[in-house]
N, C-alpha and C. Protein backbone atom coordinates (compact mmCIF):
# COMPACT_ATOMS: atom_id res chain seq x y z
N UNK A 1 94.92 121.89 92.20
CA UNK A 1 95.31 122.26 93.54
C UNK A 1 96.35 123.38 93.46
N UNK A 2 95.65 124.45 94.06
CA UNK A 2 96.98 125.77 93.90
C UNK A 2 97.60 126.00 95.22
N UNK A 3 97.07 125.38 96.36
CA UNK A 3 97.44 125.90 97.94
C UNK A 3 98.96 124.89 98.23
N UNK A 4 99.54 125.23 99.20
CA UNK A 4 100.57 124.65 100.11
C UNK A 4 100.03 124.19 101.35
N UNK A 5 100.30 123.08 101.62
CA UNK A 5 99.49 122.37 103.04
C UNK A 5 100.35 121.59 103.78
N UNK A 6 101.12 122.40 105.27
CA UNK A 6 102.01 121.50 105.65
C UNK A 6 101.39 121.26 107.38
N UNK A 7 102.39 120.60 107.81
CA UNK A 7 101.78 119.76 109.16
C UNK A 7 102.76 118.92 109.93
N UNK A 8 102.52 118.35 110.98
CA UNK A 8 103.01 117.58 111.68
C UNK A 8 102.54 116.22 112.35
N UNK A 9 102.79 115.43 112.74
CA UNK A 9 102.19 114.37 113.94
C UNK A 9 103.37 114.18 114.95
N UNK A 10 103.05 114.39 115.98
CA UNK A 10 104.06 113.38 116.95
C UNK A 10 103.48 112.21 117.16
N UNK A 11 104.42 111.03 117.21
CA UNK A 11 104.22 109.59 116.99
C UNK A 11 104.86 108.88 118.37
N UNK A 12 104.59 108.14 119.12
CA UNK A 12 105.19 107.22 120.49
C UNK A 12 105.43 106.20 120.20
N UNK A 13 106.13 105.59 120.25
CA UNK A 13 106.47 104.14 120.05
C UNK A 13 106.04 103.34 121.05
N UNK A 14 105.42 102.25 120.46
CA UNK A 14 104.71 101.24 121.19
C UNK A 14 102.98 101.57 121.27
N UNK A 15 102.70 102.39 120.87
CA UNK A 15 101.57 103.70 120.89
C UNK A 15 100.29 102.46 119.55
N UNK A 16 100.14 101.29 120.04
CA UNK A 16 99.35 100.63 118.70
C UNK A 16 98.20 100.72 119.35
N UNK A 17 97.52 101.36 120.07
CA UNK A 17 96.39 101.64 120.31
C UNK A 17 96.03 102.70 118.88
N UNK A 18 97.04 104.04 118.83
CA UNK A 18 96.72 105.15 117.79
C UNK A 18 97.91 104.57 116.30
N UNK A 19 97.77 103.69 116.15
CA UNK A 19 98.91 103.50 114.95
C UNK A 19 97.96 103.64 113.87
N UNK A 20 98.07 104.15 113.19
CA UNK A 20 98.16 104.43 112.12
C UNK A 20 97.08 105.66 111.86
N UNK A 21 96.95 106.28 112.80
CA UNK A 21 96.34 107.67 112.70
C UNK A 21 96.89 108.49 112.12
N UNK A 22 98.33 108.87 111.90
CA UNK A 22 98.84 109.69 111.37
C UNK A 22 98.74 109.74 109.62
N UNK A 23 99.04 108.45 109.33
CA UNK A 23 98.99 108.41 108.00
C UNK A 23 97.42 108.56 107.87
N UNK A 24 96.34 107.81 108.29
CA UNK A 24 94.37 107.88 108.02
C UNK A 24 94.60 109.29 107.86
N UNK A 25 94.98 110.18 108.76
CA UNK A 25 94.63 111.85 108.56
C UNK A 25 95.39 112.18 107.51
N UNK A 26 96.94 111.85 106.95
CA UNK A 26 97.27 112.51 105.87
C UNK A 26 96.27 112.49 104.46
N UNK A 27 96.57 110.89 104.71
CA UNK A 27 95.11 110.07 103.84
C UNK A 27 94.08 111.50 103.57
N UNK A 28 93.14 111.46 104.64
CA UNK A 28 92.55 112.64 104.10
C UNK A 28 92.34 114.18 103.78
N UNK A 29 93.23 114.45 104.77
CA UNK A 29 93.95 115.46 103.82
C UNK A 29 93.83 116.10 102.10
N UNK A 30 94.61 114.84 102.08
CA UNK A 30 95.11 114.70 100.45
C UNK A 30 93.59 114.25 99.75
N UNK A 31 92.34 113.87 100.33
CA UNK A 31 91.30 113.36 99.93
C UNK A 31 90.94 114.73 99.80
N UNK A 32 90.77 115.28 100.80
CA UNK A 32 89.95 116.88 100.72
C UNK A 32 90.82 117.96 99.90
N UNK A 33 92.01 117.33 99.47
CA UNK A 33 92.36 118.60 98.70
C UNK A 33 92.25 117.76 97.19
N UNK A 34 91.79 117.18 97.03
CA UNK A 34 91.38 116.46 95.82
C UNK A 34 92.59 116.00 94.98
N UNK A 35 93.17 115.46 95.49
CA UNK A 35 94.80 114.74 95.11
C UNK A 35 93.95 113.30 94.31
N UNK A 36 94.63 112.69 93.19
CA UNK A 36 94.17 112.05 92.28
C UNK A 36 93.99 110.62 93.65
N UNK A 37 93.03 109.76 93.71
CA UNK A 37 93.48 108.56 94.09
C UNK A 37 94.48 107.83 94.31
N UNK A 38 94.46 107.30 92.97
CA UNK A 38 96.31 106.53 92.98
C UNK A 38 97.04 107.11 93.45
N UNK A 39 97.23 108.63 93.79
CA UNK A 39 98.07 109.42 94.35
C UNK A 39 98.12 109.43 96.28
N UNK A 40 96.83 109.23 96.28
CA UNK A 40 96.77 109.34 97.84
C UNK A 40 96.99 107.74 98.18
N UNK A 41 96.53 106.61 97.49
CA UNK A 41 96.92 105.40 97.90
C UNK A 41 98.19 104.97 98.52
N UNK A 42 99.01 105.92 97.26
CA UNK A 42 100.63 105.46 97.32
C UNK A 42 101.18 106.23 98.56
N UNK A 43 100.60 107.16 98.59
CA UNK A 43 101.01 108.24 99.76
C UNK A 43 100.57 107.77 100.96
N UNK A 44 99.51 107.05 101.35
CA UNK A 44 99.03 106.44 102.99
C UNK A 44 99.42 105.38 102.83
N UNK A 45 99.85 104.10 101.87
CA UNK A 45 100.59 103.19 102.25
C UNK A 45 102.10 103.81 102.49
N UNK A 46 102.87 104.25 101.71
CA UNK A 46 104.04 104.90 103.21
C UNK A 46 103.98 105.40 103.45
N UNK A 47 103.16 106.12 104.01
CA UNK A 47 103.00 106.90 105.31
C UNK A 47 102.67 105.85 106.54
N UNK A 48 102.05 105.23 105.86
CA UNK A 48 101.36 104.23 107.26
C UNK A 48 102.90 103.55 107.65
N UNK A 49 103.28 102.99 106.50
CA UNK A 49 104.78 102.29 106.85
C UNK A 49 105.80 102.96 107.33
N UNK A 50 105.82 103.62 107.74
CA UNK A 50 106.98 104.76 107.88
C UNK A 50 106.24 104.95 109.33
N UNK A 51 105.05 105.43 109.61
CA UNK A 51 104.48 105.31 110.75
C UNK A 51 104.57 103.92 112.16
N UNK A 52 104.30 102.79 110.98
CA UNK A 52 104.47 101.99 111.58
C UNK A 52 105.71 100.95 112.53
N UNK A 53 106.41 101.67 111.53
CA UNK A 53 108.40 101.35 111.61
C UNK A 53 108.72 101.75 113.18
N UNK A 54 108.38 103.40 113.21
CA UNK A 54 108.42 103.91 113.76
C UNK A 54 107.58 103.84 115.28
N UNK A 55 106.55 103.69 115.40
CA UNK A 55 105.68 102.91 116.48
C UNK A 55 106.69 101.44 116.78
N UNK A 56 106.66 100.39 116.06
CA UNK A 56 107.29 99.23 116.12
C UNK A 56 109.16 99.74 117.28
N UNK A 57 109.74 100.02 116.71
CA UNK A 57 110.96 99.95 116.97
C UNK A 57 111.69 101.56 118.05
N UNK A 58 110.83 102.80 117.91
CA UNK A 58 111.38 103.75 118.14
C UNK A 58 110.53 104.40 119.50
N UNK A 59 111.31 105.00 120.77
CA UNK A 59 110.58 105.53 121.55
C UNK A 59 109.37 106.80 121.45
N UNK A 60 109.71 107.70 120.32
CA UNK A 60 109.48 108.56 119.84
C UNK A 60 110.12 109.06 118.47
N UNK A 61 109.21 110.00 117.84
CA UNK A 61 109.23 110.75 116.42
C UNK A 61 108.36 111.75 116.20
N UNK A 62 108.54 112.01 114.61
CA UNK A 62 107.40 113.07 113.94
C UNK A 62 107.33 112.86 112.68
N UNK A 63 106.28 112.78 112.54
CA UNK A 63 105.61 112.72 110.83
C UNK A 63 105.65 114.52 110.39
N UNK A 64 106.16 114.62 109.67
CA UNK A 64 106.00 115.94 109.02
C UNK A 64 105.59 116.12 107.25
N UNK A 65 104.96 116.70 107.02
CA UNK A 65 104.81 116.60 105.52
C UNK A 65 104.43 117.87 105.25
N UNK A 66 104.54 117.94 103.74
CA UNK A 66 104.23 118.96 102.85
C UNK A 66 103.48 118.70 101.67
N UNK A 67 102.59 119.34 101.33
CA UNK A 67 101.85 119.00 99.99
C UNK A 67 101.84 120.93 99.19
N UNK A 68 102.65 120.34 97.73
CA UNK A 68 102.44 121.56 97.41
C UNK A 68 101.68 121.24 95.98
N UNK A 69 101.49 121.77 95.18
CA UNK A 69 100.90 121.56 93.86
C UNK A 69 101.81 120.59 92.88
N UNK A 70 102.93 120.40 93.53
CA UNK A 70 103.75 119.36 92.75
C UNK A 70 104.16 118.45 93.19
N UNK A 71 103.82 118.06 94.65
CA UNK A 71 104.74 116.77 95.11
C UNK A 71 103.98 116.51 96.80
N UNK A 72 104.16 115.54 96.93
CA UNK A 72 103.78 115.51 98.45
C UNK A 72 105.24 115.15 98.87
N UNK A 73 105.39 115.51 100.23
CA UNK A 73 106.97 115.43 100.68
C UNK A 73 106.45 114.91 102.19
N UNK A 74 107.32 113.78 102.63
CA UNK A 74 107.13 113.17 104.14
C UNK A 74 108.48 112.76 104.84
N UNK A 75 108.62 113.51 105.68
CA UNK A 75 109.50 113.20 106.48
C UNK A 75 109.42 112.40 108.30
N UNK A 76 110.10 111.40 107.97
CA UNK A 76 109.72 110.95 109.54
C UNK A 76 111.01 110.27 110.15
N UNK A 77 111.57 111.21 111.43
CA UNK A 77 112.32 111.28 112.41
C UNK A 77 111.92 110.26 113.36
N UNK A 78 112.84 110.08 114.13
CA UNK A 78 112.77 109.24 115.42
C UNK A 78 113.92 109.07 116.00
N UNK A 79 113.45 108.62 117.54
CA UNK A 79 114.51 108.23 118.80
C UNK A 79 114.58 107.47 118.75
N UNK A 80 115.23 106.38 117.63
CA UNK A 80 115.46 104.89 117.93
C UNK A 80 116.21 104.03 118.44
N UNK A 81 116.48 102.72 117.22
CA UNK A 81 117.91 102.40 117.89
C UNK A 81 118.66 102.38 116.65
N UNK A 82 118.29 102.87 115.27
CA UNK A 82 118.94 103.08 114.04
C UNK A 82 118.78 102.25 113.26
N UNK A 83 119.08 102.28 112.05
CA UNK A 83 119.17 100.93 111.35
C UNK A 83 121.02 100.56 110.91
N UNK A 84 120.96 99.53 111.46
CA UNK A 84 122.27 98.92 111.49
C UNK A 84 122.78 98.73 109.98
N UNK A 85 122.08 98.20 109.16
CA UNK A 85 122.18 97.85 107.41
C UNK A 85 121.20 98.47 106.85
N UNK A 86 121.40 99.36 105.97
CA UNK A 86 120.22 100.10 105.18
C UNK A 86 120.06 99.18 103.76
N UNK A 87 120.79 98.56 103.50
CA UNK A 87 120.58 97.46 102.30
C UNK A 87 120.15 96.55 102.84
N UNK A 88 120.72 96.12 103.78
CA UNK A 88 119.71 94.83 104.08
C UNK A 88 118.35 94.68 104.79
N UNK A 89 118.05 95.96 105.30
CA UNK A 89 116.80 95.97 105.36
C UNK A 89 115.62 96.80 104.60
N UNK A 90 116.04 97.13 103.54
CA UNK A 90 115.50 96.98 102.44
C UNK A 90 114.84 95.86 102.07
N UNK A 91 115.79 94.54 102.00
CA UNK A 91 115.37 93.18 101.43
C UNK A 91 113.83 93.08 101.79
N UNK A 92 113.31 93.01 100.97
CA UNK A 92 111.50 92.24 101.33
C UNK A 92 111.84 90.91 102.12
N UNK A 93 110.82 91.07 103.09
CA UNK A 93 110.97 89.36 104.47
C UNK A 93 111.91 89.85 105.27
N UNK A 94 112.68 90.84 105.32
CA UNK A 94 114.04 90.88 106.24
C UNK A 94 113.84 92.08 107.49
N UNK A 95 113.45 91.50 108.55
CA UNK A 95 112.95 91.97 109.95
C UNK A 95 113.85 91.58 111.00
N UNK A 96 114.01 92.73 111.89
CA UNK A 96 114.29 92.50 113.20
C UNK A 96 113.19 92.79 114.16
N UNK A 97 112.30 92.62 113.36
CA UNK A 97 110.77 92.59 114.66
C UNK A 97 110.88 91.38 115.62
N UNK A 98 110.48 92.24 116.97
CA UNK A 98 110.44 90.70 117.98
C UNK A 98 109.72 89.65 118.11
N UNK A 99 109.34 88.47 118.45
CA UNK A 99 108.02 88.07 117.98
C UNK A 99 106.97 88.23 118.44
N UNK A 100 106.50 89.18 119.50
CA UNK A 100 105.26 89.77 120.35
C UNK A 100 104.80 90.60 118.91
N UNK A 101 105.80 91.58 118.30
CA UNK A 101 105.52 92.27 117.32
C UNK A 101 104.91 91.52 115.87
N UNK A 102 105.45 90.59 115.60
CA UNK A 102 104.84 89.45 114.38
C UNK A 102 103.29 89.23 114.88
N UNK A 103 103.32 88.48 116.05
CA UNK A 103 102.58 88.19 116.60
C UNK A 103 100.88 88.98 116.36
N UNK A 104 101.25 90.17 116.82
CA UNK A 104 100.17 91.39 116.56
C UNK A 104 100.27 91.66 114.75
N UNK A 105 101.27 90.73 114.05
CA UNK A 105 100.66 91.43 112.42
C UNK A 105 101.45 91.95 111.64
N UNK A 106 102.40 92.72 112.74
CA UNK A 106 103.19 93.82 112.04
C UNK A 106 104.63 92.86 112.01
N UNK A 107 105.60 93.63 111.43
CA UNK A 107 107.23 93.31 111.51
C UNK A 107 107.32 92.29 110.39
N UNK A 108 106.34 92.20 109.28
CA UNK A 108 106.70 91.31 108.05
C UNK A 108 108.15 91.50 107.37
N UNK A 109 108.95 92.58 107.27
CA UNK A 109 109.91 92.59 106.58
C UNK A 109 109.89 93.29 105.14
N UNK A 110 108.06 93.90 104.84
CA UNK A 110 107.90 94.76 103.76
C UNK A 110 107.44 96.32 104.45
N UNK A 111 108.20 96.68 105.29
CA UNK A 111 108.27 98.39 105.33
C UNK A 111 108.16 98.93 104.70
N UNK A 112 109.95 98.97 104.57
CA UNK A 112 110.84 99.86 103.98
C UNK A 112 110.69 99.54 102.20
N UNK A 113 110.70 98.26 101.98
CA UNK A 113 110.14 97.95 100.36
C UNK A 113 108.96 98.45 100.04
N UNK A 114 108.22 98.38 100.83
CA UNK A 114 106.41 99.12 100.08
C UNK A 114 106.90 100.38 100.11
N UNK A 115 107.49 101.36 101.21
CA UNK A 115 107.81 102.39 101.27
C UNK A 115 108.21 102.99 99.40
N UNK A 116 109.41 101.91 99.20
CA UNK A 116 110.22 102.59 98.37
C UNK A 116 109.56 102.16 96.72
N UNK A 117 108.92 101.20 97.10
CA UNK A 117 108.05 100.56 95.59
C UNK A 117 106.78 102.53 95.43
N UNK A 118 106.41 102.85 96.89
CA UNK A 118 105.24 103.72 96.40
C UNK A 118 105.20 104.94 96.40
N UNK A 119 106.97 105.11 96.58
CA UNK A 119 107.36 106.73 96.60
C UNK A 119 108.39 106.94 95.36
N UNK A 120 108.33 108.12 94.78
CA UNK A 120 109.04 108.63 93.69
C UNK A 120 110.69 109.00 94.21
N UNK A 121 110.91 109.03 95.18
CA UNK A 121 112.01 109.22 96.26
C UNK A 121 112.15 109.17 97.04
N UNK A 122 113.52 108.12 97.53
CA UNK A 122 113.14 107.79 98.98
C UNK A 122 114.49 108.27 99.40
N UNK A 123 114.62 108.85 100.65
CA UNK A 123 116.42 109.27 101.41
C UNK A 123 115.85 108.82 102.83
N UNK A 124 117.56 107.77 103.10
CA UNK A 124 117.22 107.14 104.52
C UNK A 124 118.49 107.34 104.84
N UNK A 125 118.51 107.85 106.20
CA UNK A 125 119.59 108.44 107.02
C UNK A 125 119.47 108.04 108.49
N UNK A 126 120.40 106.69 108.65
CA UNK A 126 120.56 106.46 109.98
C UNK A 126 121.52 106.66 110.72
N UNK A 127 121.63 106.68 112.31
CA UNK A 127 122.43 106.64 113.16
C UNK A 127 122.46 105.50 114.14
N UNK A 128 123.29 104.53 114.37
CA UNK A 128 122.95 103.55 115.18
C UNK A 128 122.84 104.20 116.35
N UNK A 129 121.70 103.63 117.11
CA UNK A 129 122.15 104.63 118.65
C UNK A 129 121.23 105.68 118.81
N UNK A 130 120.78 106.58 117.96
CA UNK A 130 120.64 107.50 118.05
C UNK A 130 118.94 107.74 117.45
N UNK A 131 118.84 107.26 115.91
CA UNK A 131 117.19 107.01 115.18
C UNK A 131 117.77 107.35 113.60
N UNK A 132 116.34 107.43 112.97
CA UNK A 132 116.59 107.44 111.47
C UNK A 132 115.42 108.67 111.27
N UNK A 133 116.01 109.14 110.05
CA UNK A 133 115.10 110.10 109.50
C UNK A 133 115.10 109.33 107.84
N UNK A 134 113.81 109.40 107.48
CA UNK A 134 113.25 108.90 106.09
C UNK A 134 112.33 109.88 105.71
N UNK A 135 112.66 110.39 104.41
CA UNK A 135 112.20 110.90 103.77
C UNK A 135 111.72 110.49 102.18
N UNK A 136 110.25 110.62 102.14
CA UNK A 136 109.97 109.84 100.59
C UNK A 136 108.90 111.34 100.06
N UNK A 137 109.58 111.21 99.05
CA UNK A 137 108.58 112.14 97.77
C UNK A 137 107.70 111.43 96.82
N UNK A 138 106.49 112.02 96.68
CA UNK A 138 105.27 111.44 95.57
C UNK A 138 105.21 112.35 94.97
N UNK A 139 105.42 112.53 93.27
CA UNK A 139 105.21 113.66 92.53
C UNK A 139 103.74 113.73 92.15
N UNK A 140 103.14 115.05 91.62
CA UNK A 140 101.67 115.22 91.95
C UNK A 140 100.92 114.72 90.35
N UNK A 141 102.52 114.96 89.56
CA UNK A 141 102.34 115.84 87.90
C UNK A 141 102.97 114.96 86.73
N UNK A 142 103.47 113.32 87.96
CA UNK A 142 104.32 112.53 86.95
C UNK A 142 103.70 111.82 86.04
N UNK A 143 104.28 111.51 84.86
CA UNK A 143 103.12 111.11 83.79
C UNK A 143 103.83 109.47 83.75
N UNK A 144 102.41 108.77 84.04
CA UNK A 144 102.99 107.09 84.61
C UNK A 144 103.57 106.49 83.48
């Protein structure tokens, strides 16, 4: 892969009619530019999670990414309500999903952990009040 391929989604919160469209299209994307498998796996499971966080808890956001010949890069913003503990919700099982949200499937408490188990780098930057921006890197070229 020699090209640069970047993009956007705007994302709505509460929007689970289209959830997880954003990540299916990065998904292929990265299929049509012939990104290894295991590579695109790790990359649409957080993406989807990062998508889904974001649908779950935030009025609005944007999926933004970059794919260059060395790394896929994803960034995703939002109008939320922040994350209050960034360590503790990390913890695998550890949710402030409501239970309408359980209910439908989602709000297990493995986000932000699958997130960070399937990215090569993860930076999380919240504001209570205000939303979070997360950013995770997948290298293209890392030797497992």
């Amino acid at each position: 892969m020699s090209t640069t391929k970047e993009g956007a989604f705007f994302l709505t919160g509460r929007d689970f009619t289209n959830a997880g469209t954003a990540s299916s299209e990065l998904k292929g994307i990265l299929e049509s530019m012939h990104v290894q498998p295991d590579i695109v796996r790790r990359a649409a499971i957080a993406a989807f999670e990062a998508e889904m966080n974001l649908i779950i808890y935030a009025v609005a956001g944007m999926m933004n990414y970059s794919i260059t010949p060395e790394k896929i890069k994803v960034v995703v913003s939002d109008m939320g309500p922040g994350i209050e503990n960034i360590e503790l919700a990390m913890t695998e099982g550890y949710s402030t999903a409501p239970d309408y949200i359980r209910e439908m499937g989602f709000g297990s408490g493995m986000g932000l952990p699958n997130i960070k188990k399937n990215a090569d780098e993860l930076k999380i930057n919240s504001v209570v009040g205000e939303g979070t921006t997360l950013e995770f890197v997948i290298y293209l070229n890392k030797a497992p």
